[in-house]
PDB file of N, CA and C in Angstrom:
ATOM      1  N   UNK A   1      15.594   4.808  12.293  1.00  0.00           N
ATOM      2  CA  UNK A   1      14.845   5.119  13.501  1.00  0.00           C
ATOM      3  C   UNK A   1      13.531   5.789  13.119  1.00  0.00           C
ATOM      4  N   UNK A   2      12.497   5.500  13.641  1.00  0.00           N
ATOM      5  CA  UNK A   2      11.207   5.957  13.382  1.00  0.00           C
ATOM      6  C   UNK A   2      10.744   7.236  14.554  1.00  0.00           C
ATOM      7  N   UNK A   3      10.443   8.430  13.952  1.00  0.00           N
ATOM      8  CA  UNK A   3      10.319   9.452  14.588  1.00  0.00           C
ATOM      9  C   UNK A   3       8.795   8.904  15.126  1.00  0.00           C
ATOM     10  N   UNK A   4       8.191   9.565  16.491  1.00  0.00           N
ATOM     11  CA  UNK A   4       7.353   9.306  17.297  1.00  0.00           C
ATOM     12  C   UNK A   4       6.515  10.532  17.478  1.00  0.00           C
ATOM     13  N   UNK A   5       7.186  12.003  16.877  1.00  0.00           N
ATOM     14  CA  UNK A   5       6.483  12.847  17.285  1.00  0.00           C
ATOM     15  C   UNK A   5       6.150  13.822  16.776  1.00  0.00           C
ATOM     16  N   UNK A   6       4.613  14.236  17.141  1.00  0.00           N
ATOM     17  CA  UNK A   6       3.770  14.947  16.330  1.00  0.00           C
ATOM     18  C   UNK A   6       3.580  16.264  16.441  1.00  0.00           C
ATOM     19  N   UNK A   7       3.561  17.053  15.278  1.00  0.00           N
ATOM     20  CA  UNK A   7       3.600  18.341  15.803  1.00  0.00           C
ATOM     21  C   UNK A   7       2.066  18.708  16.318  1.00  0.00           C
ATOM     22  N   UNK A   8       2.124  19.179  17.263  1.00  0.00           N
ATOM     23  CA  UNK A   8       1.065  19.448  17.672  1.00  0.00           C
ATOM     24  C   UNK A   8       0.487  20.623  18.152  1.00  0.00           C
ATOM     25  N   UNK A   9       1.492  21.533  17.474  1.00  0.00           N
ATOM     26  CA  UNK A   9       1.039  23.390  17.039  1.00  0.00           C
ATOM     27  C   UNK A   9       0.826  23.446  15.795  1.00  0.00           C
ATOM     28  N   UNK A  10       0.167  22.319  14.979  1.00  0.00           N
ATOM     29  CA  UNK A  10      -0.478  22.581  13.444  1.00  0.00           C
ATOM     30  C   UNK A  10      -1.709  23.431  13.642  1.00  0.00           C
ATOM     31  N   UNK A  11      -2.001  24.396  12.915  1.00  0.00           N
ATOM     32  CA  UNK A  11      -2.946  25.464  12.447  1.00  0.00           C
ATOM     33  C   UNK A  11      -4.308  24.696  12.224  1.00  0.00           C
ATOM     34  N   UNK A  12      -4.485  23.243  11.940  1.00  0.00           N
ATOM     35  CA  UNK A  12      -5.452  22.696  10.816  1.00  0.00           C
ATOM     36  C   UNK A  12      -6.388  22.726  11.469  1.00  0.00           C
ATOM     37  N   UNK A  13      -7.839  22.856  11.459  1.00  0.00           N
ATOM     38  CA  UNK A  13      -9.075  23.001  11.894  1.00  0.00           C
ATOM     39  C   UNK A  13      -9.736  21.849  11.893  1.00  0.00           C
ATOM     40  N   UNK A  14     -10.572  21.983  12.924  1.00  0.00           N
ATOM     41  CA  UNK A  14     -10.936  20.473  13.258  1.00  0.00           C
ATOM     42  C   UNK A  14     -11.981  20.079  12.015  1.00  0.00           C
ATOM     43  N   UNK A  15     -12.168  20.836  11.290  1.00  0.00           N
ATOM     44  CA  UNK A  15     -13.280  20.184  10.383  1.00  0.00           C
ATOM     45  C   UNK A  15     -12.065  19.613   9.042  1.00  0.00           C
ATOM     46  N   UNK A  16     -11.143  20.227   8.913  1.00  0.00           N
ATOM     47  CA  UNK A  16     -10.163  19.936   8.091  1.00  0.00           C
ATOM     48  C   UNK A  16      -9.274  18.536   8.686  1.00  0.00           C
ATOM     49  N   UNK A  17      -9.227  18.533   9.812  1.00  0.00           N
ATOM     50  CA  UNK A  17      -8.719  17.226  10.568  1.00  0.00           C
ATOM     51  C   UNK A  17      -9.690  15.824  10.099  1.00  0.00           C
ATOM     52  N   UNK A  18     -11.353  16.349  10.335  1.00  0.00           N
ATOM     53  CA  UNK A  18     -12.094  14.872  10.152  1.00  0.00           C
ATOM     54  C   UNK A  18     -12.421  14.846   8.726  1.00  0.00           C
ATOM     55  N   UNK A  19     -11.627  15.992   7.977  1.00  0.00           N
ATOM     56  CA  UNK A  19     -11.596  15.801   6.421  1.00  0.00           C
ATOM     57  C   UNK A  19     -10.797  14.579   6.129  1.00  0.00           C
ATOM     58  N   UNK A  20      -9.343  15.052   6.402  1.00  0.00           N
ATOM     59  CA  UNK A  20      -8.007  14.113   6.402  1.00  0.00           C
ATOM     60  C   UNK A  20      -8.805  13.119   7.237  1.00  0.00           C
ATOM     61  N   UNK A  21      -8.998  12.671   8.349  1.00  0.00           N
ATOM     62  CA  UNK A  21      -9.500  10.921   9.044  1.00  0.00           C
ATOM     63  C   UNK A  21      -9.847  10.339   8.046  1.00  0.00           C
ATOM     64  N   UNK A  22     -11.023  11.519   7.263  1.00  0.00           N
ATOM     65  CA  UNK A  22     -11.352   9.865   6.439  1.00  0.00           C
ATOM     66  C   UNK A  22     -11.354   9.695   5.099  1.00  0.00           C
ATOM     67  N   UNK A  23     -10.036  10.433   4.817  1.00  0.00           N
ATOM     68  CA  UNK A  23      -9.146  10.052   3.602  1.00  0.00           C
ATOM     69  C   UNK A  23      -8.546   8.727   4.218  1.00  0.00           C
ATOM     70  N   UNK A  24      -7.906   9.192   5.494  1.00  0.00           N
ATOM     71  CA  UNK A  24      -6.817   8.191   5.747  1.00  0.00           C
ATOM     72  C   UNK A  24      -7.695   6.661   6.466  1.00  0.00           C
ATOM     73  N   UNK A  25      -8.840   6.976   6.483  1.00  0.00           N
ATOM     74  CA  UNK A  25     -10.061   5.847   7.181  1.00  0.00           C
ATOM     75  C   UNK A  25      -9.670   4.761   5.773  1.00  0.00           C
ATOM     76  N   UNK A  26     -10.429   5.764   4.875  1.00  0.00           N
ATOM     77  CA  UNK A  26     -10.122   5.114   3.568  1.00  0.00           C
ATOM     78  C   UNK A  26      -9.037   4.080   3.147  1.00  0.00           C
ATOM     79  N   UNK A  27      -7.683   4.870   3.143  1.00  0.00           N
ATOM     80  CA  UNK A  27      -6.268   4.340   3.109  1.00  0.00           C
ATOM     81  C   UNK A  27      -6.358   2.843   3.715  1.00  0.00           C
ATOM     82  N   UNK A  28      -6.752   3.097   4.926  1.00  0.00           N
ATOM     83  CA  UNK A  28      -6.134   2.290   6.354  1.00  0.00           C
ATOM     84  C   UNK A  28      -6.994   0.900   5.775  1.00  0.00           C
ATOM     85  N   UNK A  29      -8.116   1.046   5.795  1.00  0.00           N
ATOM     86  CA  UNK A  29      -9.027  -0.292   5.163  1.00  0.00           C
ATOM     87  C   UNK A  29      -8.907  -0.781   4.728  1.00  0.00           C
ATOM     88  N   UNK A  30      -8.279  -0.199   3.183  1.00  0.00           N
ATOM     89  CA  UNK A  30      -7.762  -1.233   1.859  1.00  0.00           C
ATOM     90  C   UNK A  30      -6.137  -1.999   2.569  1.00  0.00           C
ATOM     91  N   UNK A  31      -6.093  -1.208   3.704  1.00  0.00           N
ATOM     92  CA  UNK A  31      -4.425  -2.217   3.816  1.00  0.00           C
ATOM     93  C   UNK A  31      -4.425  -2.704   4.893  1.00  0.00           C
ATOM     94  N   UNK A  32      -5.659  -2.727   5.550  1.00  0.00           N
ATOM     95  CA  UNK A  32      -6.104  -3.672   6.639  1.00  0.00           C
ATOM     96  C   UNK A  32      -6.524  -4.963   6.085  1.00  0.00           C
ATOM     97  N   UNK A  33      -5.697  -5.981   5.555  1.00  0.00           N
ATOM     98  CA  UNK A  33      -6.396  -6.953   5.211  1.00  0.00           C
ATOM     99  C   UNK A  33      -4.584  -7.543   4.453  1.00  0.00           C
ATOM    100  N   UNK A  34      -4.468  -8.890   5.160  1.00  0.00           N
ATOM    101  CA  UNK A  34      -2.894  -9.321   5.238  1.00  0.00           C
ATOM    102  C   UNK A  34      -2.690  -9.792   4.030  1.00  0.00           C
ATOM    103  N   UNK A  35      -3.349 -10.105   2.717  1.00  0.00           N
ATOM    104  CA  UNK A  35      -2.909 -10.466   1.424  1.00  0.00           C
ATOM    105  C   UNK A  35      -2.671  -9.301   0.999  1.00  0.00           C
ATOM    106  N   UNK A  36      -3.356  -8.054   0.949  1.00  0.00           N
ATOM    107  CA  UNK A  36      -2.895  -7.029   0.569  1.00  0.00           C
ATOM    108  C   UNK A  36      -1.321  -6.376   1.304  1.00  0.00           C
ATOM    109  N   UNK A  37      -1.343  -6.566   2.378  1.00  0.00           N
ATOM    110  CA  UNK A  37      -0.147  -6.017   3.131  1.00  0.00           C
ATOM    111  C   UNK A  37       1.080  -6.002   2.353  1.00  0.00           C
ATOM    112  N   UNK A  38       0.487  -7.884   2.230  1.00  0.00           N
ATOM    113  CA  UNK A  38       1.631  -8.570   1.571  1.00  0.00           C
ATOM    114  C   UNK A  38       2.174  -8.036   0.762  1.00  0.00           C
ATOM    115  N   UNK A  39       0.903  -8.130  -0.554  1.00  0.00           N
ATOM    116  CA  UNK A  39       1.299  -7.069  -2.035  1.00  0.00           C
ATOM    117  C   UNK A  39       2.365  -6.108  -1.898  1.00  0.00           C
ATOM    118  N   UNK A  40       1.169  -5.537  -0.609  1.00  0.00           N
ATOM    119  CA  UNK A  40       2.113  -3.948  -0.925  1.00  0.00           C
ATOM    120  C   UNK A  40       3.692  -3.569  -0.960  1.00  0.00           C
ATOM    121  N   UNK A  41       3.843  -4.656   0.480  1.00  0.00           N
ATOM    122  CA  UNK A  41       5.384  -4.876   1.041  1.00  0.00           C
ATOM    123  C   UNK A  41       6.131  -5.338  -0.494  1.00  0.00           C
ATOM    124  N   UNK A  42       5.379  -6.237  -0.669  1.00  0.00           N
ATOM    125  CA  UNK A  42       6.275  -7.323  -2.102  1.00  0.00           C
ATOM    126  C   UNK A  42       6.254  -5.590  -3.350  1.00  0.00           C
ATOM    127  N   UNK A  43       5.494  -5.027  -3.567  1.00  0.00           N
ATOM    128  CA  UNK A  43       5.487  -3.511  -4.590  1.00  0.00           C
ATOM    129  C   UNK A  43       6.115  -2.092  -3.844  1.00  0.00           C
ATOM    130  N   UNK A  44       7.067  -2.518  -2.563  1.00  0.00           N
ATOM    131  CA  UNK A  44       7.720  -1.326  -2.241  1.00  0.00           C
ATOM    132  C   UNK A  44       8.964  -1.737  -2.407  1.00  0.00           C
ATOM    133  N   UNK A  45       9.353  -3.088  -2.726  1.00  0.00           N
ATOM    134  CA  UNK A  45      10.961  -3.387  -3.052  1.00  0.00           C
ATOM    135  C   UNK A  45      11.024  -3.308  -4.745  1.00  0.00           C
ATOM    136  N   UNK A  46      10.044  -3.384  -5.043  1.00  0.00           N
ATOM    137  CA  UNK A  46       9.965  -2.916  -6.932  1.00  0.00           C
ATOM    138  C   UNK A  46       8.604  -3.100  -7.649  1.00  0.00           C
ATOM    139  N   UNK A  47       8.672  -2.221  -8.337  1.00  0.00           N
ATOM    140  CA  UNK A  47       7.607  -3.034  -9.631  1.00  0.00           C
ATOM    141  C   UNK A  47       6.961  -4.334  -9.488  1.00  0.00           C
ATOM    142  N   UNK A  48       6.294  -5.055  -9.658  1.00  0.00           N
ATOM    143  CA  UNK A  48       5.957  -6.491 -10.058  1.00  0.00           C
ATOM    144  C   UNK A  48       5.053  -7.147 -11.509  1.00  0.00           C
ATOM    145  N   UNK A  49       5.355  -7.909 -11.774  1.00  0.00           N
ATOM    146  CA  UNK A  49       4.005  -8.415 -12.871  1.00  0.00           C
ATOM    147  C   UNK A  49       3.328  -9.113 -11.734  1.00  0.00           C
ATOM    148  N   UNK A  50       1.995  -9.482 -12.248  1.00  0.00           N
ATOM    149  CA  UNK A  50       0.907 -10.519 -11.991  1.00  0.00           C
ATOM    150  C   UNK A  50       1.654 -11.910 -11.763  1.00  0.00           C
ATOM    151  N   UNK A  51       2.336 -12.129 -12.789  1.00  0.00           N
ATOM    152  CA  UNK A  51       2.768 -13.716 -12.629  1.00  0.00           C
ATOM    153  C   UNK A  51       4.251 -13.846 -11.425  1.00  0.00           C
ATOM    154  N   UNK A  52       4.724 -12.748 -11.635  1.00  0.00           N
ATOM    155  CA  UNK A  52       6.174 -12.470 -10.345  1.00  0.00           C
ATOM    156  C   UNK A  52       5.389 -12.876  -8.873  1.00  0.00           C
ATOM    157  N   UNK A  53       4.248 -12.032  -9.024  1.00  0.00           N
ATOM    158  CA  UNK A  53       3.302 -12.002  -7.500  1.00  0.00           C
ATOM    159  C   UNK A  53       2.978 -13.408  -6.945  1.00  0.00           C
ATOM    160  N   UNK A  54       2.572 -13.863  -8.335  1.00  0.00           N
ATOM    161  CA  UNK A  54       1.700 -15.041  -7.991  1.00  0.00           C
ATOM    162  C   UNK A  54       3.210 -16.290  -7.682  1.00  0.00           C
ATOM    163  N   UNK A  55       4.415 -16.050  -7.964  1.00  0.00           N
ATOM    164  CA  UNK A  55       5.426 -16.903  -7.413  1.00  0.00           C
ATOM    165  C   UNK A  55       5.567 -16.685  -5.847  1.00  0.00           C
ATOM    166  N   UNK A  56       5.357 -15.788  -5.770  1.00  0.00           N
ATOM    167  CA  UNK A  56       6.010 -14.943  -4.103  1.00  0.00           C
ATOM    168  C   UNK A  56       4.743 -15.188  -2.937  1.00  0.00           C
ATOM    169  N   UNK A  57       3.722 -15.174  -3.479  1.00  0.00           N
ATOM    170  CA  UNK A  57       2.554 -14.949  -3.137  1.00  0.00           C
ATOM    171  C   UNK A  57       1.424 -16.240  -2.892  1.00  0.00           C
ATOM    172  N   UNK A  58       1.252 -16.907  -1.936  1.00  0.00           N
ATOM    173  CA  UNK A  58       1.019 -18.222  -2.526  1.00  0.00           C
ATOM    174  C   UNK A  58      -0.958 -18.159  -2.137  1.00  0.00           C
ATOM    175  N   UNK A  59      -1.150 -17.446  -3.612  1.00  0.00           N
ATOM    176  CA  UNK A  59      -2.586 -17.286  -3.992  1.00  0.00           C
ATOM    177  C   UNK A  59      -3.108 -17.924  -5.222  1.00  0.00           C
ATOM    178  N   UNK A  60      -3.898 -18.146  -5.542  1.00  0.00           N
ATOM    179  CA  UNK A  60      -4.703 -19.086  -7.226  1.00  0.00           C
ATOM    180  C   UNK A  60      -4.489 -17.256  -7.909  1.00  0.00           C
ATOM    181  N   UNK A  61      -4.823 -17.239  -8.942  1.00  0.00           N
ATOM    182  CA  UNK A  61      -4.553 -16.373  -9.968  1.00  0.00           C
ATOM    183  C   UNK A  61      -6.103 -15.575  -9.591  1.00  0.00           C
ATOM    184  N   UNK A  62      -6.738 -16.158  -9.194  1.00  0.00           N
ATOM    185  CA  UNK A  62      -8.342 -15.181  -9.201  1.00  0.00           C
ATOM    186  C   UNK A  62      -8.237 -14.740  -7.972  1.00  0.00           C
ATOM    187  N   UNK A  63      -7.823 -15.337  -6.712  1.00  0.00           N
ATOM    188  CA  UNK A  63      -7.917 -14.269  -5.833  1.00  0.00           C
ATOM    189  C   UNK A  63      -7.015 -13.268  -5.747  1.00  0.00           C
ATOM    190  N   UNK A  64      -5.770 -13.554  -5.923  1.00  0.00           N
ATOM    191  CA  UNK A  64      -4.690 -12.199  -6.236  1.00  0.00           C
ATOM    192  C   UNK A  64      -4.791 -10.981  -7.332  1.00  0.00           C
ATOM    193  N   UNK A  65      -5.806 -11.445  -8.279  1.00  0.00           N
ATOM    194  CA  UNK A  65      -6.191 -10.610  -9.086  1.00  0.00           C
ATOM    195  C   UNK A  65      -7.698  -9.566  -8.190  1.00  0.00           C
ATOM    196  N   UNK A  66      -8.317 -10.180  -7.559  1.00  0.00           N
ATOM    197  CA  UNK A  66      -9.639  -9.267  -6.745  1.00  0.00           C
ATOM    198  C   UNK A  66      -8.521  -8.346  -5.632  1.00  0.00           C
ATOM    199  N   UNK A  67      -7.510  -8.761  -5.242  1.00  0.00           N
ATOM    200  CA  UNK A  67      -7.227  -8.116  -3.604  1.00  0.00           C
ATOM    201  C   UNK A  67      -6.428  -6.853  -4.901  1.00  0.00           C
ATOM    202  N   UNK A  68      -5.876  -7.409  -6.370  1.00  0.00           N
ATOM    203  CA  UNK A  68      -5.423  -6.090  -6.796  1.00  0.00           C
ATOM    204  C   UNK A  68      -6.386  -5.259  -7.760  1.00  0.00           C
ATOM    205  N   UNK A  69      -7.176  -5.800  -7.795  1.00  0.00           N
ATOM    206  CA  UNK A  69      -7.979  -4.773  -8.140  1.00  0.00           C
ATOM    207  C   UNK A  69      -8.960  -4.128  -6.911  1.00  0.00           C
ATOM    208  N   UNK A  70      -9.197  -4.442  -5.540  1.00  0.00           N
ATOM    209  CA  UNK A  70      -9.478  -3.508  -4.436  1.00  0.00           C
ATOM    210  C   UNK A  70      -8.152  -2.313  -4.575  1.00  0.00           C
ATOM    211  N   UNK A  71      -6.664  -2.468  -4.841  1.00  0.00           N
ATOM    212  CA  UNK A  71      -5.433  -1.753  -4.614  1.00  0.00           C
ATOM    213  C   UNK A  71      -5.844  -0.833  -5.643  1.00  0.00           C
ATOM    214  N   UNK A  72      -6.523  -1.249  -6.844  1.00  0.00           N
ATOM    215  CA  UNK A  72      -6.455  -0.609  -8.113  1.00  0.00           C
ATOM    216  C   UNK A  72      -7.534   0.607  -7.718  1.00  0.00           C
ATOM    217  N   UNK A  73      -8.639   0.400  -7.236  1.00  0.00           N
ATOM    218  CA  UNK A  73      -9.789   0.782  -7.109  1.00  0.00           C
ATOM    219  C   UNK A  73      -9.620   2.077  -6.306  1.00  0.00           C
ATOM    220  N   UNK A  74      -8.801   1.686  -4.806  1.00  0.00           N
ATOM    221  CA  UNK A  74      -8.509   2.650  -4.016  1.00  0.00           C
ATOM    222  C   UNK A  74      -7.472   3.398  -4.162  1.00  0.00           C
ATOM    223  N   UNK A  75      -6.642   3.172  -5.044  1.00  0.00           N
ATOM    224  CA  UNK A  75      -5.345   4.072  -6.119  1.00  0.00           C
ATOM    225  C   UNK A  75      -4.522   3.999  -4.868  1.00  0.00           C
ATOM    226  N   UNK A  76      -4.432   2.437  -4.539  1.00  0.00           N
ATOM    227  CA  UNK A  76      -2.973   2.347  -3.670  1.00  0.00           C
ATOM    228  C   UNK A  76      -1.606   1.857  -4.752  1.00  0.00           C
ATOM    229  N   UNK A  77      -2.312   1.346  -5.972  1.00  0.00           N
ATOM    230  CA  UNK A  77      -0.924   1.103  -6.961  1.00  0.00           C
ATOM    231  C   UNK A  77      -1.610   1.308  -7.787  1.00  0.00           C
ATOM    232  N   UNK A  78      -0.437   1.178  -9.440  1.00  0.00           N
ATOM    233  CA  UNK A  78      -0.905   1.780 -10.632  1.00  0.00           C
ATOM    234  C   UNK A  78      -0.802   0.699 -11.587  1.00  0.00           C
ATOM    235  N   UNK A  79      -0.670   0.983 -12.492  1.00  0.00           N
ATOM    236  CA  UNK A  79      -0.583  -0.210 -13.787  1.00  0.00           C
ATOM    237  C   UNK A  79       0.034   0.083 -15.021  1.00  0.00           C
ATOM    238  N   UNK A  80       0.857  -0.443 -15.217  1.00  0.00           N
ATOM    239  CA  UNK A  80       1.238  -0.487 -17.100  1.00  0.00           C
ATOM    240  C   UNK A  80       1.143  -1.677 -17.292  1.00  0.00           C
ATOM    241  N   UNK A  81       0.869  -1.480 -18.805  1.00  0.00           N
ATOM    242  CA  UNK A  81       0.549  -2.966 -20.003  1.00  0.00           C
ATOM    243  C   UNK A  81       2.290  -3.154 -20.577  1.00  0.00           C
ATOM    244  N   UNK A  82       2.759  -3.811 -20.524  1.00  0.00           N
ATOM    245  CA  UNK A  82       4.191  -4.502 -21.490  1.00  0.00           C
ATOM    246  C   UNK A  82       4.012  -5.837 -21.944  1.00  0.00           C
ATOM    247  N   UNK A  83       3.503  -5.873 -23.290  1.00  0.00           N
ATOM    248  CA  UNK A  83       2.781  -7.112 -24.076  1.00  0.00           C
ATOM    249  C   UNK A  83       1.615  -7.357 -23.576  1.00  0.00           C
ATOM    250  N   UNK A  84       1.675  -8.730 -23.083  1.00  0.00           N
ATOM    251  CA  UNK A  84       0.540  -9.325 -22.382  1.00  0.00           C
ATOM    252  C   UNK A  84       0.599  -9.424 -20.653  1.00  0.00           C
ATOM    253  N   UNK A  85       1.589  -8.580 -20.306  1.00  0.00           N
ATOM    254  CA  UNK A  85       2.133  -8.874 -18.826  1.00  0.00           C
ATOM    255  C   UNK A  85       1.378  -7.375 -18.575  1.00  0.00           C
ATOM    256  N   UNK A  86       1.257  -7.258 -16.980  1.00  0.00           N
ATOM    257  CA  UNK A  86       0.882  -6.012 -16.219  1.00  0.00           C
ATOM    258  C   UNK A  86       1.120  -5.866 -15.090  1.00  0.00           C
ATOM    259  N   UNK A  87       2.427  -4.675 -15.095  1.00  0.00           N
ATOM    260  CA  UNK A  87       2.931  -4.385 -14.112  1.00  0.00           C
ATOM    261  C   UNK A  87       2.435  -3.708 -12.843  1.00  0.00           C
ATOM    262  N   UNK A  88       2.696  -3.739 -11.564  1.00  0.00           N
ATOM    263  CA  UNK A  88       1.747  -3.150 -10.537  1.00  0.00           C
ATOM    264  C   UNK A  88       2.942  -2.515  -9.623  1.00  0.00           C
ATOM    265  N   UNK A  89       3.271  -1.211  -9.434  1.00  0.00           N
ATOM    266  CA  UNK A  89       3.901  -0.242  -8.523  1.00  0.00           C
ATOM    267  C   UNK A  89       3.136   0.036  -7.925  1.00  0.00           C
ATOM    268  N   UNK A  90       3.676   0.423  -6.393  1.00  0.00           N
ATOM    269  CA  UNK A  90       2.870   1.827  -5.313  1.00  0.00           C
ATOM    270  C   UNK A  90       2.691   3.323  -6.198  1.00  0.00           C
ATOM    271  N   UNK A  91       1.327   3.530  -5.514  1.00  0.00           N
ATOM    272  CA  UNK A  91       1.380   4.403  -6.311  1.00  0.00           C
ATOM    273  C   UNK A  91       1.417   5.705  -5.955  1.00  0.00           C
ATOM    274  N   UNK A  92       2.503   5.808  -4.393  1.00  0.00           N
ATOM    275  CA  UNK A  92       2.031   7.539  -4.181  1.00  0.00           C
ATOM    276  C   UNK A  92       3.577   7.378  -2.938  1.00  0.00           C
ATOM    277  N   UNK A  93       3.987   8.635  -2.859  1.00  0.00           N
ATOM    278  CA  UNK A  93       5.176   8.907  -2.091  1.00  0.00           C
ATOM    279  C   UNK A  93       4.194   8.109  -0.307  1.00  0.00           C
ATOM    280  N   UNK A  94       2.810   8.260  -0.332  1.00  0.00           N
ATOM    281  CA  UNK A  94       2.234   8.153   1.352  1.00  0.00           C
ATOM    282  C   UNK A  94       2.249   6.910   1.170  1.00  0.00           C
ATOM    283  N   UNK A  95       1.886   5.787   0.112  1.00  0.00           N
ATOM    284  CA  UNK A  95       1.566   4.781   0.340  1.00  0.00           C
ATOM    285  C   UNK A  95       3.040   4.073   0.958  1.00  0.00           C
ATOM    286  N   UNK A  96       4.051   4.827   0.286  1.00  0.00           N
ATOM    287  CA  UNK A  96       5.252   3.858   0.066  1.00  0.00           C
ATOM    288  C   UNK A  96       6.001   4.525   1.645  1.00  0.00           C
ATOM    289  N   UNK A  97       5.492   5.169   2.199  1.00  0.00           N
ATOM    290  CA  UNK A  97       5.774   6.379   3.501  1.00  0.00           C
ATOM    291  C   UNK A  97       5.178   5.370   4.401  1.00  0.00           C
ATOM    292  N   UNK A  98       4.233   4.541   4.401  1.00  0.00           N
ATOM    293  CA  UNK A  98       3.399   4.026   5.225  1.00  0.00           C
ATOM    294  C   UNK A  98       3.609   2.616   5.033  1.00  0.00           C
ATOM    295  N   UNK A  99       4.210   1.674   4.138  1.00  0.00           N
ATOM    296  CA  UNK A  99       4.958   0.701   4.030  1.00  0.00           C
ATOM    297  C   UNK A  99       6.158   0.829   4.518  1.00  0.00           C
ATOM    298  N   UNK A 100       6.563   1.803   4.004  1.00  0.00           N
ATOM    299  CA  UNK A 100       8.064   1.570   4.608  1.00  0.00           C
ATOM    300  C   UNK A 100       8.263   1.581   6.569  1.00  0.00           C
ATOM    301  N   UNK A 101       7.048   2.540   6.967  1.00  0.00           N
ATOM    302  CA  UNK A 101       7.205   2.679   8.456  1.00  0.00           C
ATOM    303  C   UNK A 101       6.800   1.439   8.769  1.00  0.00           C
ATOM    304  N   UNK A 102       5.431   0.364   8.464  1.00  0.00           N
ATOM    305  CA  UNK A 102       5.044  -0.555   8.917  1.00  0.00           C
ATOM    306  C   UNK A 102       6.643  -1.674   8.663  1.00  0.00           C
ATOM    307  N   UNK A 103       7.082  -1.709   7.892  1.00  0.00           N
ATOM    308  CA  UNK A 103       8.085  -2.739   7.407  1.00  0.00           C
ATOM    309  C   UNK A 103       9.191  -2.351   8.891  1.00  0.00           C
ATOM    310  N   UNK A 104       9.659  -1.216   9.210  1.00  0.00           N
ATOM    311  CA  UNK A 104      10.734  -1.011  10.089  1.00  0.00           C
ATOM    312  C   UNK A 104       9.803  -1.224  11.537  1.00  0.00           C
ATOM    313  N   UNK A 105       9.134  -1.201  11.572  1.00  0.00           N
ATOM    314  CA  UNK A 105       7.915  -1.991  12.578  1.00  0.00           C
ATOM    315  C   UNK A 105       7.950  -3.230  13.013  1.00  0.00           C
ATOM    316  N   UNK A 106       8.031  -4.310  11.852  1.00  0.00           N
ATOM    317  CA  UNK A 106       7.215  -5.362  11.847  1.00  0.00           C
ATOM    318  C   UNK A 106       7.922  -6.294  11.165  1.00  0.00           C
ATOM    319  N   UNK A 107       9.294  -5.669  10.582  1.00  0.00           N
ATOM    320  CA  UNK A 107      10.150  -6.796   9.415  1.00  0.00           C
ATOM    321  C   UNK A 107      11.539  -6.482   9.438  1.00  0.00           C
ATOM    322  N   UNK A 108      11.751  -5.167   9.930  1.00  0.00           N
ATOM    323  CA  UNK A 108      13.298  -4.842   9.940  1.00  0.00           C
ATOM    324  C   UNK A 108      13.457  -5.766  11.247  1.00  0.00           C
ATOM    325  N   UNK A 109      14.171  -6.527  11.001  1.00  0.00           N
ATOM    326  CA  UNK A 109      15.085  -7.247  12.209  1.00  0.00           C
ATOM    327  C   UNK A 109      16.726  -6.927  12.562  1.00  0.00           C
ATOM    328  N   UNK A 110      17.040  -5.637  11.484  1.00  0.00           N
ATOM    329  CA  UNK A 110      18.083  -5.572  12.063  1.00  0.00           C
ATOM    330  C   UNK A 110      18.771  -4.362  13.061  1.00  0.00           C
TER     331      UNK A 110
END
């Protein structure tokens, strides 16, 4: 069940509020855009390589590589090298906080 409600006796000051907006302006942009969504959803059920993505994912190898390096750029996921492969996780407890709510949104059907 997805909680709905906000506390709204927080202390935070409004200049500290339009601090946070546009962190989260930031956030919201890079995952406003449905190939990325995708990613992200497909990197909150695990890890992925490049070539895993590109099975699941039905993109050419150059554009799935630009939408993850926008992810890379805005440090919505991370990267390790294992050989010649490169793995791509979420990279933060909010990102995977904010997938997971959109997913029980928009994909939990049950």
């Amino acid at each position: 069940m997805i909680s709905t409600s906000i506390d709204t006796q927080s202390s935070m000051s409004f200049e500290d509020m339009q601090a946070n907006a546009a962190g989260a302006t930031v956030l919201l942009k890079s995952m406003a855009n449905e190939t990325r969504l995708l990613i992200l959803c497909q990197l909150a059920h695990s890890e992925r390589s490049v070539s895993e993505l590109l099975e699941i994912i039905p993109l050419g190898q150059s554009a799935l590589s630009q939408h993850l390096a926008i992810l890379r750029r805005e440090r919505l996921v991370t990267t390790r090298r294992e050989g010649q492969s490169v793995y791509y996780a979420l990279s933060s407890v909010e990102v995977r906080a904010i997938i997971g709510t959109l997913y029980q949104l928009f994909c939990d059907c049950g």
